[in-house]
PDB file of N, CA and C in Angstrom:
ATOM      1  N   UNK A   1       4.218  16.616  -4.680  1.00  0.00           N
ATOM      2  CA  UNK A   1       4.914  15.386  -4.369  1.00  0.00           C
ATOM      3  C   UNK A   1       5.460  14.804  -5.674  1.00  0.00           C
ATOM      4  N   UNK A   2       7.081  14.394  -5.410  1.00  0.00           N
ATOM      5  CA  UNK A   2       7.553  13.974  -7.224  1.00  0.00           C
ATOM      6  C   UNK A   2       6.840  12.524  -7.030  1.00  0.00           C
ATOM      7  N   UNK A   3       7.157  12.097  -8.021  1.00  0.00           N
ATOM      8  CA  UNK A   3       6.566  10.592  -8.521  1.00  0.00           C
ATOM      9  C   UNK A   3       7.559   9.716  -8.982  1.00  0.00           C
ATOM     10  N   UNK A   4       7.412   8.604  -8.694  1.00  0.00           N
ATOM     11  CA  UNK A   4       8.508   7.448  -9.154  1.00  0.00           C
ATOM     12  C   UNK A   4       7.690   6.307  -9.686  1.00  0.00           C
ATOM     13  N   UNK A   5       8.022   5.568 -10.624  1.00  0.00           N
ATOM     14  CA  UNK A   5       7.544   4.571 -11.064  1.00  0.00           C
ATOM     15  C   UNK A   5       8.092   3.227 -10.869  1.00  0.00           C
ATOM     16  N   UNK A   6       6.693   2.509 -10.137  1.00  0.00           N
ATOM     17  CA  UNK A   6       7.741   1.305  -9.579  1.00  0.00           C
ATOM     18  C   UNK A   6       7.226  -0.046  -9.974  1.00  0.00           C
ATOM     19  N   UNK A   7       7.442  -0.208 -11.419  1.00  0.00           N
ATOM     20  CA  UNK A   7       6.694  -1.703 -11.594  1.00  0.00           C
ATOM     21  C   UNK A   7       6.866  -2.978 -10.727  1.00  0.00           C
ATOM     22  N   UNK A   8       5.399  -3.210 -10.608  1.00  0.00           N
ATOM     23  CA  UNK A   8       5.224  -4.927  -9.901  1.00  0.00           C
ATOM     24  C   UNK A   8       4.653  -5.957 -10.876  1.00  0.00           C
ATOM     25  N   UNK A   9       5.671  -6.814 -10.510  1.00  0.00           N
ATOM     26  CA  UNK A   9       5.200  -8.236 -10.865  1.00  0.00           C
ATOM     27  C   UNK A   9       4.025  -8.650  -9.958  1.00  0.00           C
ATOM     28  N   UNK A  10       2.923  -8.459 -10.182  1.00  0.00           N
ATOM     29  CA  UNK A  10       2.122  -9.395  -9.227  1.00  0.00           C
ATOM     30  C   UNK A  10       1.364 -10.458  -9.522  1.00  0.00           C
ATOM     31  N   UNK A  11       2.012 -11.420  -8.884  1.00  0.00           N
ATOM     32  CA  UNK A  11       0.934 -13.066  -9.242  1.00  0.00           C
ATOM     33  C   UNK A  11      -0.640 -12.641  -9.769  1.00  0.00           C
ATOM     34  N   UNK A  12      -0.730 -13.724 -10.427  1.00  0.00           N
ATOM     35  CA  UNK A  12      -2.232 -13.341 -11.585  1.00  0.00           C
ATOM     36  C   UNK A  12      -3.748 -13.666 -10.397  1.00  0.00           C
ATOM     37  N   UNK A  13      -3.145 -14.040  -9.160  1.00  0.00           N
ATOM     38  CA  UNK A  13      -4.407 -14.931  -8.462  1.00  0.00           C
ATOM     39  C   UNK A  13      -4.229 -13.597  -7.412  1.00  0.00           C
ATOM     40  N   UNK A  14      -3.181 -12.891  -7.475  1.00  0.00           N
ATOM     41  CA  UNK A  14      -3.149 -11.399  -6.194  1.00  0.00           C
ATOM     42  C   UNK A  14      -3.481 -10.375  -7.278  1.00  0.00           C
ATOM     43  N   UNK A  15      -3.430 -10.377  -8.600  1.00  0.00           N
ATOM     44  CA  UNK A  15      -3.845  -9.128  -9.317  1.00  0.00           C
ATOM     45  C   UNK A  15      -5.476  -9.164  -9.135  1.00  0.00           C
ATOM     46  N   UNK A  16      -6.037 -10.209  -9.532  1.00  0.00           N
ATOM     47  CA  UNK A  16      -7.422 -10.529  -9.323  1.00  0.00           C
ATOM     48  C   UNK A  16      -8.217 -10.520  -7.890  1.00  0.00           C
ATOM     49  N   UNK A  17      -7.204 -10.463  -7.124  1.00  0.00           N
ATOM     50  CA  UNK A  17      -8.171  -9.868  -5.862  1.00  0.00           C
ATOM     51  C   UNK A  17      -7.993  -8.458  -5.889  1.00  0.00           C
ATOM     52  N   UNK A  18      -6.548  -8.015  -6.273  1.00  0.00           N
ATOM     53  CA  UNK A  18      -6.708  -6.217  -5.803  1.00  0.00           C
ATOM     54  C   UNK A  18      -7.914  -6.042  -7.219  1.00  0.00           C
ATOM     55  N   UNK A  19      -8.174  -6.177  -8.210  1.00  0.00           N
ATOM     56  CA  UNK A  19      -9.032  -6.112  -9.077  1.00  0.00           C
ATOM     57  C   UNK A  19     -10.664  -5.923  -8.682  1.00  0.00           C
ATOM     58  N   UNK A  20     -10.653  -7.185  -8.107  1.00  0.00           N
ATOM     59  CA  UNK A  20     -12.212  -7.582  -7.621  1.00  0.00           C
ATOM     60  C   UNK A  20     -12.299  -5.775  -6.727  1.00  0.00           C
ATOM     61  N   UNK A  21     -11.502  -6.184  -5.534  1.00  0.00           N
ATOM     62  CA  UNK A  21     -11.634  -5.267  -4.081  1.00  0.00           C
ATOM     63  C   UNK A  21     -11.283  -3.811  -4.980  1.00  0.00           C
ATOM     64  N   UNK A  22     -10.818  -3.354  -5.646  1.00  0.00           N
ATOM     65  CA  UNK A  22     -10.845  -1.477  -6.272  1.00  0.00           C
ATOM     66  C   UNK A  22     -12.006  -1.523  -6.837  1.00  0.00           C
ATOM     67  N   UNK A  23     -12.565  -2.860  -8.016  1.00  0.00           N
ATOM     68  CA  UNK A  23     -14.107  -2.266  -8.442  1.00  0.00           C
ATOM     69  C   UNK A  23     -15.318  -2.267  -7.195  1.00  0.00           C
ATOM     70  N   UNK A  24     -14.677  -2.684  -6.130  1.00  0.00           N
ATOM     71  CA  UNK A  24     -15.791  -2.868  -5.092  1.00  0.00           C
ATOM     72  C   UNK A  24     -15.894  -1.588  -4.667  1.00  0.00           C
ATOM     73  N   UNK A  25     -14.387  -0.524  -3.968  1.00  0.00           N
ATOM     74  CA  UNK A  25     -14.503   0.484  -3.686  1.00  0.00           C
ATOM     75  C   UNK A  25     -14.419   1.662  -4.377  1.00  0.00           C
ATOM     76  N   UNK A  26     -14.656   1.321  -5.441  1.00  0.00           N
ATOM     77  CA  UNK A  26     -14.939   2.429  -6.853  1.00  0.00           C
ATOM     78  C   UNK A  26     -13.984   2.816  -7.289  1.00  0.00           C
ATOM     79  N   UNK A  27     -12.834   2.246  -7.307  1.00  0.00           N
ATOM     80  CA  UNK A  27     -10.906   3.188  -7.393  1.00  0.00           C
ATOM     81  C   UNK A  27     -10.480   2.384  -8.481  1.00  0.00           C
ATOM     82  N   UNK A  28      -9.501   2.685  -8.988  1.00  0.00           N
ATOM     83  CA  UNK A  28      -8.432   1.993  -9.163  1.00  0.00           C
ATOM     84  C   UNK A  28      -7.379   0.795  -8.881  1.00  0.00           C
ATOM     85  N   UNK A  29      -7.278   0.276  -9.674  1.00  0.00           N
ATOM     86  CA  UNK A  29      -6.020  -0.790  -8.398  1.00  0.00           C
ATOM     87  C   UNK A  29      -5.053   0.024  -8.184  1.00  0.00           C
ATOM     88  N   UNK A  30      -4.722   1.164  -8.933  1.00  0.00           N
ATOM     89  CA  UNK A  30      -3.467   1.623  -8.579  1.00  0.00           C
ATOM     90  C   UNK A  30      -3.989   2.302  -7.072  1.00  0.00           C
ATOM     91  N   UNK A  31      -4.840   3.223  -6.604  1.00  0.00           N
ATOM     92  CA  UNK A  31      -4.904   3.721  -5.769  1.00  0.00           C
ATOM     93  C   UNK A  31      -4.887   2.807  -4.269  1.00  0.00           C
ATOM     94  N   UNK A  32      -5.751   1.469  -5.004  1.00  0.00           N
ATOM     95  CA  UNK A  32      -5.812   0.678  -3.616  1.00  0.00           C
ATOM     96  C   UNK A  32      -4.590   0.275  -3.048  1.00  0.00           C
ATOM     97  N   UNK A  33      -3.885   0.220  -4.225  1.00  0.00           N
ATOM     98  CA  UNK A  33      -2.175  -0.583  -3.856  1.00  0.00           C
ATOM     99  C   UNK A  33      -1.330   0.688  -2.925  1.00  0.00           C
ATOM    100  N   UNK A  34      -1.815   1.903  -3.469  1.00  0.00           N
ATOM    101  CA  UNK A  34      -1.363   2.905  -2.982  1.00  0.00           C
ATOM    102  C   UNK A  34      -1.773   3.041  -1.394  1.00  0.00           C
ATOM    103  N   UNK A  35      -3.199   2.795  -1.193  1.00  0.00           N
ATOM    104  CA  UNK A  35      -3.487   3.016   0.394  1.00  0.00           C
ATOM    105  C   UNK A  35      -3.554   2.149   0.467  1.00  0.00           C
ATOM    106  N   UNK A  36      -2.995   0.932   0.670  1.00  0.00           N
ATOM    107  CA  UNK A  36      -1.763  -0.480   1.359  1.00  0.00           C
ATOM    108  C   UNK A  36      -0.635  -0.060   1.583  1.00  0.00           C
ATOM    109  N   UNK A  37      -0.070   0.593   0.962  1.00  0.00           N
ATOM    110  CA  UNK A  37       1.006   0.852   1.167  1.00  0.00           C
ATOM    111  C   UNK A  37       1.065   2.120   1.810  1.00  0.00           C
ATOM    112  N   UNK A  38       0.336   2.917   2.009  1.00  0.00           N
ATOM    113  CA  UNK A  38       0.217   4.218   2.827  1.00  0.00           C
ATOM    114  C   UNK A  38       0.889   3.614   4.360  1.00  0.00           C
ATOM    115  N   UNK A  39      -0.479   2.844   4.409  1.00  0.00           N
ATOM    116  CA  UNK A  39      -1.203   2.454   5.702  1.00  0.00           C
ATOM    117  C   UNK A  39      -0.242   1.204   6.133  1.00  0.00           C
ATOM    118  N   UNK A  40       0.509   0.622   5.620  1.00  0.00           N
ATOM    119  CA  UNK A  40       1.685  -0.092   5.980  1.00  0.00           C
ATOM    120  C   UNK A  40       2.777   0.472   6.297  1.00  0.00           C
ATOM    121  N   UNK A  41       2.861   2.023   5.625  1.00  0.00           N
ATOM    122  CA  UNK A  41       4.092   2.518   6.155  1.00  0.00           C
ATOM    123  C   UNK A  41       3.747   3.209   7.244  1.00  0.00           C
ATOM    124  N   UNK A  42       2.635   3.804   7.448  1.00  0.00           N
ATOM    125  CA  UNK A  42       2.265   4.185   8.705  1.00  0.00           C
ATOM    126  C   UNK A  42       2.377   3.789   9.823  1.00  0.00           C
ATOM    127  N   UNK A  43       1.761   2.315   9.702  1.00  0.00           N
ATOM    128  CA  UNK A  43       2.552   1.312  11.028  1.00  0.00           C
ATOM    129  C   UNK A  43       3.798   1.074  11.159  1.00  0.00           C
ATOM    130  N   UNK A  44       4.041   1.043  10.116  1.00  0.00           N
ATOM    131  CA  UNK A  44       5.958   0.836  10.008  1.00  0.00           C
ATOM    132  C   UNK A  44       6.090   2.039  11.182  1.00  0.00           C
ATOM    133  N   UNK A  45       5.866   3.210  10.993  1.00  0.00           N
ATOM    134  CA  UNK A  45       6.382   4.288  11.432  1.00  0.00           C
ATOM    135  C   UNK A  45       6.284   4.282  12.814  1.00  0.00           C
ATOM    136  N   UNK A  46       4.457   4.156  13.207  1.00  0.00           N
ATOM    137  CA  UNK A  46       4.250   3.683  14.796  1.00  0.00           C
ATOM    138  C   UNK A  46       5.039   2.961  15.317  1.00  0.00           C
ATOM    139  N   UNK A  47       5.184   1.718  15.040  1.00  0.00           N
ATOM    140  CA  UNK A  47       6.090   0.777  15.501  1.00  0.00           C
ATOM    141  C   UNK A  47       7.725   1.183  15.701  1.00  0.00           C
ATOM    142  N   UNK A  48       8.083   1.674  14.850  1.00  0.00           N
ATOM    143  CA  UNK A  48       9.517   2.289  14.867  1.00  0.00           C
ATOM    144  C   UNK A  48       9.634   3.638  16.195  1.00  0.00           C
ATOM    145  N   UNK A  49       8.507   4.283  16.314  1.00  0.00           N
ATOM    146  CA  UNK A  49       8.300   5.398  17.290  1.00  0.00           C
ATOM    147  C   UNK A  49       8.303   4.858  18.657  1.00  0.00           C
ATOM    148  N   UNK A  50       7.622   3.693  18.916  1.00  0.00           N
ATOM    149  CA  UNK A  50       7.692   3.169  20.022  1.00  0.00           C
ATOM    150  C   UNK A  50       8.632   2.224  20.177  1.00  0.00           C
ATOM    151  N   UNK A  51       9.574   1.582  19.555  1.00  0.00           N
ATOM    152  CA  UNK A  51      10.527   0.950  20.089  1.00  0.00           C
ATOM    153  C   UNK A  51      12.087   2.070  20.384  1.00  0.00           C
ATOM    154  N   UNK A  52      11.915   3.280  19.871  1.00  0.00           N
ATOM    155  CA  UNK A  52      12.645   4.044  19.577  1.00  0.00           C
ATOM    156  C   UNK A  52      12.977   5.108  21.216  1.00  0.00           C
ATOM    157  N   UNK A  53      14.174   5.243  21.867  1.00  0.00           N
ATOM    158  CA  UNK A  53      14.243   5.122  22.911  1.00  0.00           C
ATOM    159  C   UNK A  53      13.625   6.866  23.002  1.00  0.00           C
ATOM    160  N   UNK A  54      13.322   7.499  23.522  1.00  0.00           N
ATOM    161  CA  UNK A  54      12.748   9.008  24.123  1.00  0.00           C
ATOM    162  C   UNK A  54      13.875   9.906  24.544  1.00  0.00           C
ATOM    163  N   UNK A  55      13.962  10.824  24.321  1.00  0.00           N
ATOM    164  CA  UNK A  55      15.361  11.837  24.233  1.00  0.00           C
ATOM    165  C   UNK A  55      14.594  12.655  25.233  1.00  0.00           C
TER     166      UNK A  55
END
């Protein structure tokens, strides 16, 4: 899979929660931000599948 680099600005009071919550689940913030965003596009996708008319 290629890779792209996508800097975020993130507010100092939202860096400190993804902070707290990755040392909770032993990761990274980068990874947690990563499965948020997995798992957001995933629904994106569901949602798009079912409004999407059936051929």
């Amino acid at each position: 899979m290629e890779r792209v680099r996508a800097g975020l600005r993130i507010p100092y009071d939202l860096n400190c929660c993804l902070t707290r919550e990755a040392q909770k689940r032993g990761i990274a913030q980068n990874a947690l931000i990563l499965q948020i965003l997995w798992a957001w596009a995933e629904q994106e996708n569901r949602e798009l599948s079912k409004s999407s008319p059936q051929s």
